[in-house]
Protein backbone atom coordinates (compact mmCIF):
# COMPACT_ATOMS: atom_id res chain seq x y z
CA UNK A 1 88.49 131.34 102.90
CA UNK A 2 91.07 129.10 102.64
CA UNK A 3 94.35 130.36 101.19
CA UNK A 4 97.11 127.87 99.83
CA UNK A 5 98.13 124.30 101.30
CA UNK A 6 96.91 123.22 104.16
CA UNK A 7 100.41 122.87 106.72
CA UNK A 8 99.24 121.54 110.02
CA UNK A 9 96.95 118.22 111.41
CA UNK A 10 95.88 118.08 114.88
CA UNK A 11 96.00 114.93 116.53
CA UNK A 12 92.20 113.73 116.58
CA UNK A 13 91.99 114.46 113.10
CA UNK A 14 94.37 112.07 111.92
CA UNK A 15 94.00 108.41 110.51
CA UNK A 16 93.49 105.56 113.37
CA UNK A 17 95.68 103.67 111.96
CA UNK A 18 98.73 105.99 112.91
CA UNK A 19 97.48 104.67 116.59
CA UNK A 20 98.60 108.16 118.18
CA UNK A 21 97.43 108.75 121.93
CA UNK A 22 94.95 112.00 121.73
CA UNK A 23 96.39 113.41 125.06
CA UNK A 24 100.27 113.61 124.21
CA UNK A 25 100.39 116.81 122.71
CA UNK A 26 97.76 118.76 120.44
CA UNK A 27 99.46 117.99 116.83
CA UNK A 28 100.34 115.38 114.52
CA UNK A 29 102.71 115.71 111.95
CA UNK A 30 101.38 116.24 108.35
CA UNK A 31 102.95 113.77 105.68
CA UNK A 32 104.00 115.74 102.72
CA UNK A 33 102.41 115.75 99.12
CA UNK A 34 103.62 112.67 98.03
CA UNK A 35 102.63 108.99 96.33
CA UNK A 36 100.02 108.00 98.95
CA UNK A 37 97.16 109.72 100.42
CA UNK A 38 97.33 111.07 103.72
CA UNK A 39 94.41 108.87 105.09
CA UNK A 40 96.44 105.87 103.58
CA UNK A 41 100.30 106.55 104.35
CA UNK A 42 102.31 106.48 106.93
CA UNK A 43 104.50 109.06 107.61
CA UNK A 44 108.12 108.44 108.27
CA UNK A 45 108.42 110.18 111.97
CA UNK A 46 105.50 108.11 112.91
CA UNK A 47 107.45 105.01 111.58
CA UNK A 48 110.57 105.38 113.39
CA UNK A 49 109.84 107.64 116.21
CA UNK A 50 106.28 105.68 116.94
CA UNK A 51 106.60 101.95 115.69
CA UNK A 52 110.66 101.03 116.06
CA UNK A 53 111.08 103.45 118.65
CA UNK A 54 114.78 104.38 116.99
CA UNK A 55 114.01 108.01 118.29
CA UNK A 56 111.99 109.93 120.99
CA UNK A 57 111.34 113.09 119.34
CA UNK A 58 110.91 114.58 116.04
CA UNK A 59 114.42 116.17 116.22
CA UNK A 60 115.98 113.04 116.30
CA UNK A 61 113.94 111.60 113.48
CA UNK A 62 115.31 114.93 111.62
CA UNK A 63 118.88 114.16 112.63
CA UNK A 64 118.58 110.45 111.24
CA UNK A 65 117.01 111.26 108.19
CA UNK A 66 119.57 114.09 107.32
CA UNK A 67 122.18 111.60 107.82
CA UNK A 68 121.05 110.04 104.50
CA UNK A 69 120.35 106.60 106.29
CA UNK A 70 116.50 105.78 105.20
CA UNK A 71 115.88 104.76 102.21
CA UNK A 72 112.61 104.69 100.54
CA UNK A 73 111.85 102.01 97.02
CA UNK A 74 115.88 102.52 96.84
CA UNK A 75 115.46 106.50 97.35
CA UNK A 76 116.97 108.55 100.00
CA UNK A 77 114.31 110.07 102.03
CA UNK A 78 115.46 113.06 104.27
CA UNK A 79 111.50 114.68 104.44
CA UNK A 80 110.70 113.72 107.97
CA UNK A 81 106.94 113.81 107.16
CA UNK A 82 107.69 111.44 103.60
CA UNK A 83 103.84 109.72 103.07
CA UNK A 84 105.29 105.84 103.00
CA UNK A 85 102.58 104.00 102.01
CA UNK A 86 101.07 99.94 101.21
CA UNK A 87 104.18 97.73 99.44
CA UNK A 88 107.04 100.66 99.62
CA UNK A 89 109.80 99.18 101.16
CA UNK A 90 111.99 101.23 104.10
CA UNK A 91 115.73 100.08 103.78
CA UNK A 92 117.94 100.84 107.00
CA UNK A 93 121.39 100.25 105.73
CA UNK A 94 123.00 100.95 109.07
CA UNK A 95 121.34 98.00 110.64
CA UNK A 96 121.15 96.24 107.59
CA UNK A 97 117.17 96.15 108.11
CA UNK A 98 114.55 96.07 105.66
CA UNK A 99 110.89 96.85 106.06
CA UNK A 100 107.94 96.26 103.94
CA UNK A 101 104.76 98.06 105.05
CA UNK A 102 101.61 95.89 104.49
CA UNK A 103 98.38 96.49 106.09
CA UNK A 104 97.79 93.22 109.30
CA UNK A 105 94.05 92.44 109.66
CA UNK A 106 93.08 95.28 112.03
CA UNK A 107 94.04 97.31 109.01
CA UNK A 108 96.87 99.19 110.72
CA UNK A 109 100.42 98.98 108.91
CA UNK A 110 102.43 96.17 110.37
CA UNK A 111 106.07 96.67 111.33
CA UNK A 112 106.67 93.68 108.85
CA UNK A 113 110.47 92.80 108.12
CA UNK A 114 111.45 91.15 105.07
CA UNK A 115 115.56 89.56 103.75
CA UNK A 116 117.38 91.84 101.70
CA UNK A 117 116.73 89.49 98.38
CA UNK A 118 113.10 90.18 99.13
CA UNK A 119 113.65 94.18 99.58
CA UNK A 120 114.89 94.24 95.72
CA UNK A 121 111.26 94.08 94.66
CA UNK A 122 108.17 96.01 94.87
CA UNK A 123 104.44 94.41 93.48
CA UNK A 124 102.17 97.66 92.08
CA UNK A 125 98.61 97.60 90.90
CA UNK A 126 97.59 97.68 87.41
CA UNK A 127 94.58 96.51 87.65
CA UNK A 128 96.57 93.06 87.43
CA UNK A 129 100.01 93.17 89.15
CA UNK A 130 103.19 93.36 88.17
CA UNK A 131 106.81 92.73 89.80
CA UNK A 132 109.56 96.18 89.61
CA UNK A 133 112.98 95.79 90.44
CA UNK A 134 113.61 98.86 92.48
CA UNK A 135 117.53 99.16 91.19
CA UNK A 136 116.50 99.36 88.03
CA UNK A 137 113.05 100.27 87.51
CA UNK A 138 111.75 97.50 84.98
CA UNK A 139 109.17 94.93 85.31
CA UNK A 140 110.48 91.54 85.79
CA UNK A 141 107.58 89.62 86.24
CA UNK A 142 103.63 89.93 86.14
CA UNK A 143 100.12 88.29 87.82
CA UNK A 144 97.00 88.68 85.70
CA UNK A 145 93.68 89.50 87.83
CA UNK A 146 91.90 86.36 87.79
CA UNK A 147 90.04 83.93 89.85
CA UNK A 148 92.20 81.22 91.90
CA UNK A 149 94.94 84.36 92.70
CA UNK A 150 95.85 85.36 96.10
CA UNK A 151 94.90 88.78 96.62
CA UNK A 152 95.05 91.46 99.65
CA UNK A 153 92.27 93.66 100.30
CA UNK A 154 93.73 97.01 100.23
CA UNK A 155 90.35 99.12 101.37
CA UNK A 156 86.83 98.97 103.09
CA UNK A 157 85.34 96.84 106.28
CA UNK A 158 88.13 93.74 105.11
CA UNK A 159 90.90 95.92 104.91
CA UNK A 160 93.81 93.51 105.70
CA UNK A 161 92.97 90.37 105.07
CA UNK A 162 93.86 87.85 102.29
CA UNK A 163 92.85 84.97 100.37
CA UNK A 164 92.18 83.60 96.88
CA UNK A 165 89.70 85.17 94.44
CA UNK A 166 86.80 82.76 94.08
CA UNK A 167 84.60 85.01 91.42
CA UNK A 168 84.19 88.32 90.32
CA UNK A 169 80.45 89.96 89.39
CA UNK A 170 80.54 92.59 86.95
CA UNK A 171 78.10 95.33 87.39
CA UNK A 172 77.87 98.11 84.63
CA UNK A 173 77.00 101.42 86.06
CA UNK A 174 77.95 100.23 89.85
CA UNK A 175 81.05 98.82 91.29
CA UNK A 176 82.71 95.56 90.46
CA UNK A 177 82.46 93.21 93.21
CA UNK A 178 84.69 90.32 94.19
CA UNK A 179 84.25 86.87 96.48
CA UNK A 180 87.38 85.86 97.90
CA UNK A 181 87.98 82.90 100.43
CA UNK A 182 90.73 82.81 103.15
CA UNK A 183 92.93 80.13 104.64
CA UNK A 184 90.48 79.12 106.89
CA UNK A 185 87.44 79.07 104.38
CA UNK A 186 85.48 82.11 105.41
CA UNK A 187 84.44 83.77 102.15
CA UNK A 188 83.50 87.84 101.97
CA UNK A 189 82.81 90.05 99.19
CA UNK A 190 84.75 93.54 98.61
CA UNK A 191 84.56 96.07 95.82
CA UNK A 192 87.33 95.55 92.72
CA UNK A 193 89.15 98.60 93.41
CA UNK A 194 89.81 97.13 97.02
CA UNK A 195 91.68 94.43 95.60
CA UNK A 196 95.35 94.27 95.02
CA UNK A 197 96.69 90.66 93.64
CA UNK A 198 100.15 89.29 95.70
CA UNK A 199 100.80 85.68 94.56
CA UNK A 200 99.84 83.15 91.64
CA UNK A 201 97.45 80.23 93.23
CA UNK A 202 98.11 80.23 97.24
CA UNK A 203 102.05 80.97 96.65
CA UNK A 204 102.47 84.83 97.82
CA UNK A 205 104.82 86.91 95.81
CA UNK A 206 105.98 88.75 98.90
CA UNK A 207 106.36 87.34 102.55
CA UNK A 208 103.05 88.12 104.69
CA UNK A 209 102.90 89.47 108.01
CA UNK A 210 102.06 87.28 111.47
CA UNK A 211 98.40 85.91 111.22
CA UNK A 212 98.66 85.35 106.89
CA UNK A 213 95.82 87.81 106.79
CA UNK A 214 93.07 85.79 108.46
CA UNK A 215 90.80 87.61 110.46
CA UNK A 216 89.82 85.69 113.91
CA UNK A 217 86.50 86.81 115.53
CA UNK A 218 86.54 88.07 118.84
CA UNK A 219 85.71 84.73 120.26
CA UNK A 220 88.67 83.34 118.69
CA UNK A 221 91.20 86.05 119.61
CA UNK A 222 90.08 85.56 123.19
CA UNK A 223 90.52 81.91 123.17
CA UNK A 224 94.05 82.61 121.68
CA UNK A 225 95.14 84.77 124.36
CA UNK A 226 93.98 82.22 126.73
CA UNK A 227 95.82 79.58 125.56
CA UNK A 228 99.10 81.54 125.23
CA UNK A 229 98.45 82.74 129.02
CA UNK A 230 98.23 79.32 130.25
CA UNK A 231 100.78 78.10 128.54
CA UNK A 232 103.29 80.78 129.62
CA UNK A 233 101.91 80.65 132.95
């Protein structure tokens, strides 16, 4: 019988997406109760230890963070296991960088760097989506949830990849679904709640990470690798 919070995760039990070898050691750390869920956040060891490689262990993440120098939505973090999650942007002040974390089109969280204007800003989901100024806390700005919009799919088998709502189907009793069509015309389908609006017509709201969300076949990422290896060679 279980008795009171959960306090550990071992390593094969935690997301993919954290992309942690299963041979390094037996744990993983477990992000803290916060405003994602742990299958959707990323932890903030993971992002600096893992992704920008600014440490090699976790005591080092520990001795960054108590330093005061992360900063989380304009928050100091100091909880080495703080559950970052889609939109939140990481502010380094030190080296005067500024991260947003969006998903790429493998659905892992990119290592996606935005300008300092840019890291004033957050989008959240309201069923439509509206613009917060992080310094303040108000809404500046709003996009209703409607067809033509560029959206990101936030959940499911297209986690990750973007494009503009072409029609919604409303199904009482069941889930919502949505058609959207990317850059490259390919159209899919995804439930509603996957769907998180980021720009008015095809102008995003918020810069997008390398590939603009279009998901290549297997073919195609081949071919691209090709052609970059030739051309470097």
């Amino acid at each position: 019988m279980a008795r009171g919070p959960k306090k550990h995760l071992k390593r094969v039990a935690a997301p993919k997406h954290w992309m942690l070898d299963k041979l390094t050691g037996v744990f993983a750390p477990r992000p803290s109760t916060g405003p994602h869920k742990l299958r959707e956040c990323l932890p903030l060891i993971i992002f600096l230890r893992n992704r920008l490689k600014y440490a090699l262990t976790g005591d080092e993440v520990k001795k960054i963070c108590m330093q005061r120098f992360i900063k989380i939505d304009g928050k100091v973090r100091t909880d080495i296991t703080y559950p970052a999650g889609f939109m939140d942007v990481i502010s380094i002040e030190k080296t005067g960088e500024h991260f947003r974390l969006v998903y790429d089109t493998k659905g892992r969280f990119a290592v996606h760097r935005i300008t300092a204007e840019e890291a004033k800003y957050k989008l959240c989901k309201v069923n439509d989506t509206i613009q917060i100024d992080l310094e303040t806390g108000k809404i500046t700005d709003f996009i209703k949830f409607d067809t033509g919009n560029l959206c990101m799919v936030t959940g499911g088998a297209n986690l990750g990849r973007i494009g503009v709502i072409t029609n919604r189907e409303r199904h009482p009793g069941s889930f919502d679904v949505v058609h959207v069509k990317d850059a490259n015309g390919n159209s899919f389908a995804t439930r509603l709640s996957n769907i998180f609006v980021i720009g008015k017509g095809n102008k995003p709201w918020i810069s997008l990470p390398r590939g603009k969300g279009i998901r290549l076949t297997n073919a195609e990422e081949r071919d691209k690798r090709l052609a970059a290896k030739q051309s470097s060679g």
